[in-house]
N, C-alpha and C. Protein backbone atom coordinates (compact mmCIF):
# COMPACT_ATOMS: atom_id res chain seq x y z
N UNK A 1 0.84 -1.18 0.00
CA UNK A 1 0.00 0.00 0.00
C UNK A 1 0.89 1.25 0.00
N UNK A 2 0.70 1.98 -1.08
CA UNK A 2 1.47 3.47 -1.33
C UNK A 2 0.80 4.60 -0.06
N UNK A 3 2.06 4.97 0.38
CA UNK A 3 1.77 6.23 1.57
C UNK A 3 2.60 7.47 1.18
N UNK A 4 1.53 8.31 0.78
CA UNK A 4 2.35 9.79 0.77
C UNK A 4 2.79 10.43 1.40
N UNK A 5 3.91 11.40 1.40
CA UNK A 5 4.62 12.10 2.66
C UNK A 5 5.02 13.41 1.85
N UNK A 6 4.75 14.34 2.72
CA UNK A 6 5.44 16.08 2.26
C UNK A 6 6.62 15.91 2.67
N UNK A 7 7.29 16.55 1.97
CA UNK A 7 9.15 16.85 2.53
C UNK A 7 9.56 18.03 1.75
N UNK A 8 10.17 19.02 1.92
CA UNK A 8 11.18 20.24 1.90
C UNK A 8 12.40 20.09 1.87
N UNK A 9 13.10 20.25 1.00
CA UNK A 9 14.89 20.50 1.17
C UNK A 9 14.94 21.75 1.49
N UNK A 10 16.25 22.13 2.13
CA UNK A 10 16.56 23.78 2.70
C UNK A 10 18.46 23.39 3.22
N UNK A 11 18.88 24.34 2.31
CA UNK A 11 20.48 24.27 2.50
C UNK A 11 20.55 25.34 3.15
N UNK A 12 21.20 25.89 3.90
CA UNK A 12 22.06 27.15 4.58
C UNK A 12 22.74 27.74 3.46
N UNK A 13 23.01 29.06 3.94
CA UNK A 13 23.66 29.97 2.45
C UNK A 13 22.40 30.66 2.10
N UNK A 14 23.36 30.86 0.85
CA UNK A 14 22.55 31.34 -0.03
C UNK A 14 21.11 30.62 -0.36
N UNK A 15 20.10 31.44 0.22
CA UNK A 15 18.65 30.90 -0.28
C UNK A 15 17.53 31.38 0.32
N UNK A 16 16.66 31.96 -0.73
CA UNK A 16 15.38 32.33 -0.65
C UNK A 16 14.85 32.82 0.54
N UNK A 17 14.43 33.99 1.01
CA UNK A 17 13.68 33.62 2.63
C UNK A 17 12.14 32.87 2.16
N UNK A 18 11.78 33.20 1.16
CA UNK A 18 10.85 32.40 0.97
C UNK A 18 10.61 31.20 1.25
N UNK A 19 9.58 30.42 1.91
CA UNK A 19 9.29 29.14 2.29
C UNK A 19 9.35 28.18 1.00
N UNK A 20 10.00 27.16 1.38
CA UNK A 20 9.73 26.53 0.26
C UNK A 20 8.74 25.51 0.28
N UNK A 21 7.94 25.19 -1.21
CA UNK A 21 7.02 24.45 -0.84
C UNK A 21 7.14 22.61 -0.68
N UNK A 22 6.01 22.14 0.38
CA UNK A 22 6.11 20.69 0.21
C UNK A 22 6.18 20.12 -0.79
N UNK A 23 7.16 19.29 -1.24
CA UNK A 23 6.82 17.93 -2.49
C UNK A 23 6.40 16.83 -1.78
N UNK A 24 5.16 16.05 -2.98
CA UNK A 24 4.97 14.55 -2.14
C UNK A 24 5.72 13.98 -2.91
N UNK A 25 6.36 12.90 -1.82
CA UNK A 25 6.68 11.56 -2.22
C UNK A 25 5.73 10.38 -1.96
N UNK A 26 5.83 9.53 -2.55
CA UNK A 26 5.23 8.10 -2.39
C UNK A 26 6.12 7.28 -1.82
N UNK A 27 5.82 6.69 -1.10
CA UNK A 27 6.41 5.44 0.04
C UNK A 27 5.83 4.38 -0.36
N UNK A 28 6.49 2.97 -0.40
CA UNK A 28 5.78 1.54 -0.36
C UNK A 28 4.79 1.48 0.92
N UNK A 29 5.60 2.29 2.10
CA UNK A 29 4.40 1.78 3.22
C UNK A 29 5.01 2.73 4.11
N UNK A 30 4.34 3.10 4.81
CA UNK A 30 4.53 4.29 6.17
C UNK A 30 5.46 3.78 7.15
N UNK A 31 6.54 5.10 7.08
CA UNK A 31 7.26 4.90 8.09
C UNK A 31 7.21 4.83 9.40
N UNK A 32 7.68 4.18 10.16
CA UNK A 32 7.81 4.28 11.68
C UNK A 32 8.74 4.91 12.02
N UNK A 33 9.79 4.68 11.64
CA UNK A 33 11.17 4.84 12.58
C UNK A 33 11.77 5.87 11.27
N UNK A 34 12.87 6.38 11.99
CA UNK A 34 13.87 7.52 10.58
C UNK A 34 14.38 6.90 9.79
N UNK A 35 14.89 5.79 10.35
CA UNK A 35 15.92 5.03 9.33
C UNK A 35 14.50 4.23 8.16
N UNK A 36 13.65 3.97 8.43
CA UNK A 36 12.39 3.44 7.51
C UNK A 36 11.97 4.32 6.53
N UNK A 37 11.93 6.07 7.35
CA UNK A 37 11.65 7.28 6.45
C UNK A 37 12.94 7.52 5.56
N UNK A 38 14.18 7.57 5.90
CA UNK A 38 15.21 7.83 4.89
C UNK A 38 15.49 6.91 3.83
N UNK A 39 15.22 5.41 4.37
CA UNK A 39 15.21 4.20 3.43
C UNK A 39 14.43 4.61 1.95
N UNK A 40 13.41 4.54 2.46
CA UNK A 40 12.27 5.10 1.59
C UNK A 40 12.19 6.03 0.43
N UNK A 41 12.72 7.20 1.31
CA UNK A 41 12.72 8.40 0.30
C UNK A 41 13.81 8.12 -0.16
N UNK A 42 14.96 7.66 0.16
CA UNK A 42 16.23 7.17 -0.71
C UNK A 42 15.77 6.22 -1.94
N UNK A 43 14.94 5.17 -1.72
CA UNK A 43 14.40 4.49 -2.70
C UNK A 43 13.65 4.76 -3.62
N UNK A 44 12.71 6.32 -3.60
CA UNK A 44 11.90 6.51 -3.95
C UNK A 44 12.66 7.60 -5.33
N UNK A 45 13.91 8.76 -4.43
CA UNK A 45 14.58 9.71 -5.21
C UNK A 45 15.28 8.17 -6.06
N UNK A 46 16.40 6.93 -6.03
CA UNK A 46 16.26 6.14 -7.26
C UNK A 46 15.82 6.02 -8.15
N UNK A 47 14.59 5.41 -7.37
CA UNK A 47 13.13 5.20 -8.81
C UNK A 47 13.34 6.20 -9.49
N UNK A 48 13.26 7.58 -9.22
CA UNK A 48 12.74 9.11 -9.73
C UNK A 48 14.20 9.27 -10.69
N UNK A 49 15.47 9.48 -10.16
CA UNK A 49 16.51 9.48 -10.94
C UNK A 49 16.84 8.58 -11.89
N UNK A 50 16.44 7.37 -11.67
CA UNK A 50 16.72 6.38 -12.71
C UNK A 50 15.92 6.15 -13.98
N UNK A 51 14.28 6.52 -13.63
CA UNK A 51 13.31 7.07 -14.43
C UNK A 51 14.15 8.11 -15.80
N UNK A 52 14.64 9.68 -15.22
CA UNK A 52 15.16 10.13 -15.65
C UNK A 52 15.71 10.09 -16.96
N UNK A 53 15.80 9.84 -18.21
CA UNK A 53 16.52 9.68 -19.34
C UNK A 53 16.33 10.93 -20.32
N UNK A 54 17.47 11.24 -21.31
CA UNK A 54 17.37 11.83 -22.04
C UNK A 54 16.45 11.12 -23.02
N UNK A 55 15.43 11.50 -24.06
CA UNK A 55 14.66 10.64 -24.68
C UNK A 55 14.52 10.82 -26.28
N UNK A 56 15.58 11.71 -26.72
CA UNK A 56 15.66 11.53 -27.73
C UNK A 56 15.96 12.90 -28.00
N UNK A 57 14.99 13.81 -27.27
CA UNK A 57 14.66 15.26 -27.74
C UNK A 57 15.52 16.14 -27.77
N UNK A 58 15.48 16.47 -29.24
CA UNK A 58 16.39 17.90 -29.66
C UNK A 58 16.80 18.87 -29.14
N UNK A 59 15.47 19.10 -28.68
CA UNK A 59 15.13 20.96 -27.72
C UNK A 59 14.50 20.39 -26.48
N UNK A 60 15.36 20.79 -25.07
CA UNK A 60 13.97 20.44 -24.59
C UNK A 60 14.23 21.60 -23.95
N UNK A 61 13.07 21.77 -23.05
CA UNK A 61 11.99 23.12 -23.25
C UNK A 61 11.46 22.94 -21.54
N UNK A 62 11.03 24.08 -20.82
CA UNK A 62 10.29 24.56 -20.05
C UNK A 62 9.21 25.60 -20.16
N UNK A 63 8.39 25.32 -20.13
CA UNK A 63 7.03 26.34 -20.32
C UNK A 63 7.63 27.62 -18.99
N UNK A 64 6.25 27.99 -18.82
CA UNK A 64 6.73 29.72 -17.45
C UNK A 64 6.34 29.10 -15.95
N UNK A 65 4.78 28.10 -16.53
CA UNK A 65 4.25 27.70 -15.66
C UNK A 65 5.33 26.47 -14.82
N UNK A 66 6.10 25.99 -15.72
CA UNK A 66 6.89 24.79 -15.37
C UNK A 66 7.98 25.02 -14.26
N UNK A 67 8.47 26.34 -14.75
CA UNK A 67 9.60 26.86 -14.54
C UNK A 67 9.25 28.09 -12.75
N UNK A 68 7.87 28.53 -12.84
CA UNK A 68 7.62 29.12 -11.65
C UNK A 68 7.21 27.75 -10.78
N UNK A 69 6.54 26.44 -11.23
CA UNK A 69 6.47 25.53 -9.69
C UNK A 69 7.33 24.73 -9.56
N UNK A 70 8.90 24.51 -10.57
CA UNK A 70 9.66 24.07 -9.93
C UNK A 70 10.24 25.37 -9.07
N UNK A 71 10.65 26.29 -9.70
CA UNK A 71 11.30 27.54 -8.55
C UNK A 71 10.47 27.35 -7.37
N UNK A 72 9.27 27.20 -7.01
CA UNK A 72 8.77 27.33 -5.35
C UNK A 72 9.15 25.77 -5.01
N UNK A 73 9.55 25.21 -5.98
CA UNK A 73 9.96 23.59 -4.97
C UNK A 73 11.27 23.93 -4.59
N UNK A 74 12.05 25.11 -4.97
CA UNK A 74 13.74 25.02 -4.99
C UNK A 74 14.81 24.71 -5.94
N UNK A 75 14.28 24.24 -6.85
CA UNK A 75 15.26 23.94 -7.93
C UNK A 75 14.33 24.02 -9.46
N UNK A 76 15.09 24.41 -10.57
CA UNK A 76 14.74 24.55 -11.93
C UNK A 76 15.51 23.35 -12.36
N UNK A 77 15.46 22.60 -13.15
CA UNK A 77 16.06 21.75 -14.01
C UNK A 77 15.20 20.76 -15.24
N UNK A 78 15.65 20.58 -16.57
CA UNK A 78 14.88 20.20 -17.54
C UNK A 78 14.43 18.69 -16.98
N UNK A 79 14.94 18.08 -15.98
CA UNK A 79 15.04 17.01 -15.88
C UNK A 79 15.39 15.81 -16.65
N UNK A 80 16.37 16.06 -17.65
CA UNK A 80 16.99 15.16 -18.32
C UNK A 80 18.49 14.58 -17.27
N UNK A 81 18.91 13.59 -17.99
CA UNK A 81 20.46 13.48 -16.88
C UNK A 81 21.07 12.07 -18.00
N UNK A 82 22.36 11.75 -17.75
CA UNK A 82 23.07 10.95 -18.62
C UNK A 82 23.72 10.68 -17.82
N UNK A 83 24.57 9.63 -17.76
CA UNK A 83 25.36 8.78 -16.97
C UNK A 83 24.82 6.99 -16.28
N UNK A 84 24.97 6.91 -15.62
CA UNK A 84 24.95 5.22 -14.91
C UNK A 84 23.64 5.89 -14.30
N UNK A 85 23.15 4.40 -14.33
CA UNK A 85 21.63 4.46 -13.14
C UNK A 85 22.31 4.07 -11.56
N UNK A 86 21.73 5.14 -10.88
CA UNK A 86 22.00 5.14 -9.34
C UNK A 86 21.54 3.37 -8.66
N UNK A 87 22.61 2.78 -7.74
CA UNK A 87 22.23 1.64 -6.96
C UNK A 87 21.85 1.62 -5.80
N UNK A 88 20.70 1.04 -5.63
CA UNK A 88 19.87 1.33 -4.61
C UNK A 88 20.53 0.94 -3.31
N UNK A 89 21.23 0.31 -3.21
CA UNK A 89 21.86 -0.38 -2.02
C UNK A 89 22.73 0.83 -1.51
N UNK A 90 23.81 1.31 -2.28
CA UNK A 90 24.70 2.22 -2.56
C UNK A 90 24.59 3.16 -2.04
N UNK A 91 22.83 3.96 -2.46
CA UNK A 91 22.19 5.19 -2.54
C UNK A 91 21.75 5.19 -0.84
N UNK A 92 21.39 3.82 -0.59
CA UNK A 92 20.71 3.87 0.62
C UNK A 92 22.07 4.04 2.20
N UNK A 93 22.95 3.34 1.68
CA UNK A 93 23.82 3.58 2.60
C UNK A 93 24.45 4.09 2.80
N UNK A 94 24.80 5.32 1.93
CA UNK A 94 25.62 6.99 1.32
C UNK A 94 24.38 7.66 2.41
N UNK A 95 23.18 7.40 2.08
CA UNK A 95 21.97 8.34 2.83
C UNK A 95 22.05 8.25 4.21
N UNK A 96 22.01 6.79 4.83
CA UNK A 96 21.95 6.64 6.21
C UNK A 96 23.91 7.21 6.65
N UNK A 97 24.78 6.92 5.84
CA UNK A 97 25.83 7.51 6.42
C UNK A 97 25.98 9.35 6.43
N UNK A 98 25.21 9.62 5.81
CA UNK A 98 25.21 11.19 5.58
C UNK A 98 24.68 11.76 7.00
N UNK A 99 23.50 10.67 7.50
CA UNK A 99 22.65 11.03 8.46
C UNK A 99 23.08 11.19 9.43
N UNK A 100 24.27 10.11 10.14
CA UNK A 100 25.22 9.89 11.00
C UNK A 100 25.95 10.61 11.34
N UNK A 101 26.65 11.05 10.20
CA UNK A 101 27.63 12.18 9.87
C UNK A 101 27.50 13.76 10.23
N UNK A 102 26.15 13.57 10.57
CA UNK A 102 25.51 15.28 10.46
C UNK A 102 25.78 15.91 8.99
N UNK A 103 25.49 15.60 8.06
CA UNK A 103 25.58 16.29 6.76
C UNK A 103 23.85 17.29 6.49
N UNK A 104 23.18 16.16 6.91
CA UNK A 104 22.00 17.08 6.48
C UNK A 104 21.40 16.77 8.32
N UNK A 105 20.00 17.66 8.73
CA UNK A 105 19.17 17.13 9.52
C UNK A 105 18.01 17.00 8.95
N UNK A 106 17.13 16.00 9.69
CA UNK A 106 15.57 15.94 9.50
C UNK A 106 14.65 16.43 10.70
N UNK A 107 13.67 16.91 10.39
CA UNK A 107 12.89 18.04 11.57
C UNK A 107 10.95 16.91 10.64
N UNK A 108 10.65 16.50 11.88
CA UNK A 108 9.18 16.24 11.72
C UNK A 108 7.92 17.43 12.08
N UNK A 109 7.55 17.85 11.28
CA UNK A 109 7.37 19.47 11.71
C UNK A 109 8.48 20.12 12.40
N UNK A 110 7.93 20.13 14.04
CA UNK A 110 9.00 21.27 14.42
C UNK A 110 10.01 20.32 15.48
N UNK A 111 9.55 18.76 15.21
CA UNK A 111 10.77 18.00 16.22
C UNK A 111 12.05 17.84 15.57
N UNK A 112 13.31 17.91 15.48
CA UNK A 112 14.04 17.09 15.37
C UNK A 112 14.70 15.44 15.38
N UNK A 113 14.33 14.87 14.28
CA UNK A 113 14.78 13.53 14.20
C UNK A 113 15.82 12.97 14.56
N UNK A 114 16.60 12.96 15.71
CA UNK A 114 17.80 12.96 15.98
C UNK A 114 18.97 11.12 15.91
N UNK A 115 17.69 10.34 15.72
CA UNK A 115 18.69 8.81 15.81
C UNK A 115 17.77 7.73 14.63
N UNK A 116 18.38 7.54 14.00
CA UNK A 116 17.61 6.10 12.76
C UNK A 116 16.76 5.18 13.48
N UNK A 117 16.72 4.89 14.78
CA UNK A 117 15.81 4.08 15.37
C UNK A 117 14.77 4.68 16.27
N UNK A 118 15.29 5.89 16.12
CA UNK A 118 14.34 6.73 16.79
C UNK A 118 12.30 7.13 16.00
N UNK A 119 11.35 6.84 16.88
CA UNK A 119 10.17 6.61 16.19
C UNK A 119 9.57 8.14 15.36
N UNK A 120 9.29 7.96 14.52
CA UNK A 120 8.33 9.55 13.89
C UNK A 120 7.29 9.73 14.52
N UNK A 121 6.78 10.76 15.20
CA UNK A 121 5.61 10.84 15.79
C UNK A 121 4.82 11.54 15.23
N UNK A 122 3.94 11.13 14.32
CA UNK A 122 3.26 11.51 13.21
C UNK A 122 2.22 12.01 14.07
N UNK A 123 1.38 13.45 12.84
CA UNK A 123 0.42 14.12 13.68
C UNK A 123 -0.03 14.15 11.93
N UNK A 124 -0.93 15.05 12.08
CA UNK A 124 -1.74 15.29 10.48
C UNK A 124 -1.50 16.49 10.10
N UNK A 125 -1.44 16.05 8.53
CA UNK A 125 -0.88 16.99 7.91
C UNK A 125 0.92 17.34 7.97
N UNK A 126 1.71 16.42 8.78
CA UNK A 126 3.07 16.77 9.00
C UNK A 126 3.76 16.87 7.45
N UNK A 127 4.78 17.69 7.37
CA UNK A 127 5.96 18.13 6.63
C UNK A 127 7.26 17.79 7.87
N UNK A 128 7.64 17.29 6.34
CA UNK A 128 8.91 16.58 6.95
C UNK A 128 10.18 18.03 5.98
N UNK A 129 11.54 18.03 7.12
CA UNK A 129 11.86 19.11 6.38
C UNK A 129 13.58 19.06 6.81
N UNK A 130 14.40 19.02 5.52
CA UNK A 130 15.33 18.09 5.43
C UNK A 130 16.43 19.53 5.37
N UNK A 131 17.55 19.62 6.16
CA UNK A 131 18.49 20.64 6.12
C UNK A 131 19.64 20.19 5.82
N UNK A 132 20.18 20.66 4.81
CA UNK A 132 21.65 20.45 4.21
C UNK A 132 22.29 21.34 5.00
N UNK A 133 23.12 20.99 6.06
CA UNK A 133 24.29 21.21 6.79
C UNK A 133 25.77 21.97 6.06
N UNK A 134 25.73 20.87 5.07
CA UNK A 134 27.44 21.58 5.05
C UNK A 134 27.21 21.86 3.16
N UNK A 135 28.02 22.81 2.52
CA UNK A 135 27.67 23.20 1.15
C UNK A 135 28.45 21.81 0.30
N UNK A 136 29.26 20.88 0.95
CA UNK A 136 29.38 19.86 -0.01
C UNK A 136 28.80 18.74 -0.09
N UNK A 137 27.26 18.87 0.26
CA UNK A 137 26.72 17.61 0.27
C UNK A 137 25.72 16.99 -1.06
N UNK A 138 25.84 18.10 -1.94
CA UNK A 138 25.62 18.07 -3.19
C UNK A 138 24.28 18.26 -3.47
N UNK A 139 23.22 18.89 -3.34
CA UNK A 139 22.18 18.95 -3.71
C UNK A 139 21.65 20.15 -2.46
């Protein structure tokens, strides 16, 4: 059973005071714990990147409309990409080591997610909201 979840990226630096808006993701099944929520969305950005292909097209193109609701998600890009398809195993344990590391934090609304076994205490309507820590964590 597919479970949707809001989430926010937000790097330090340079960026917007503007709020940025929720994206959903789709989950195989609702998380409990952080390390279940990062699994997930690690599996899910895969799917989404590996999806990804250049497809033939000559020109490709952004409309205004395209180009103003990716800007309130935070990023513009045609979404094309070339190279190797991302490994999920790989992807997932780069993510949980990032987590460890303090590279990024995760905030459940306004808690802090502080340990992978630690439980989400889901309320309604939560945004999940992901902070890039240090400027080399690439995205």
């Amino acid at each position: 059973m597919a479970f949707t979840i809001y989430a926010r990226m937000k790097k330090l630096g340079r960026q917007s005071r503007a709020d940025i808006e929720p994206v959903p993701f789709e989950l195989d099944e609702k998380p409990q714990t952080v390390r279940e929520l990062l699994v997930g969305l690690t599996k899910c950005g895969v799917r989404q990147y590996n999806a990804r292909r250049d497809e033939g097209k000559i020109l490709a193109y952004l409309t205004q409309e395209e180009i103003a609701a990716q800007a309130a998600r935070g990023k513009v890009s045609l979404g094309l990409r070339g190279g190797a398809d991302a490994v999920e195993d790989k992807a997932i344990a780069n993510t949980l080591q990032c987590f460890e590391d303090g590279i990024f934090r995760v905030f459940a609304g306004e808690e802090e997610l502080t340990a992978l076994s630690g439980e989400i205490p889901w309320a309604e309507d939560m945004v999940f909201t992901f902070v890039r820590l240090t400027m080399l964590a690439g995205w």
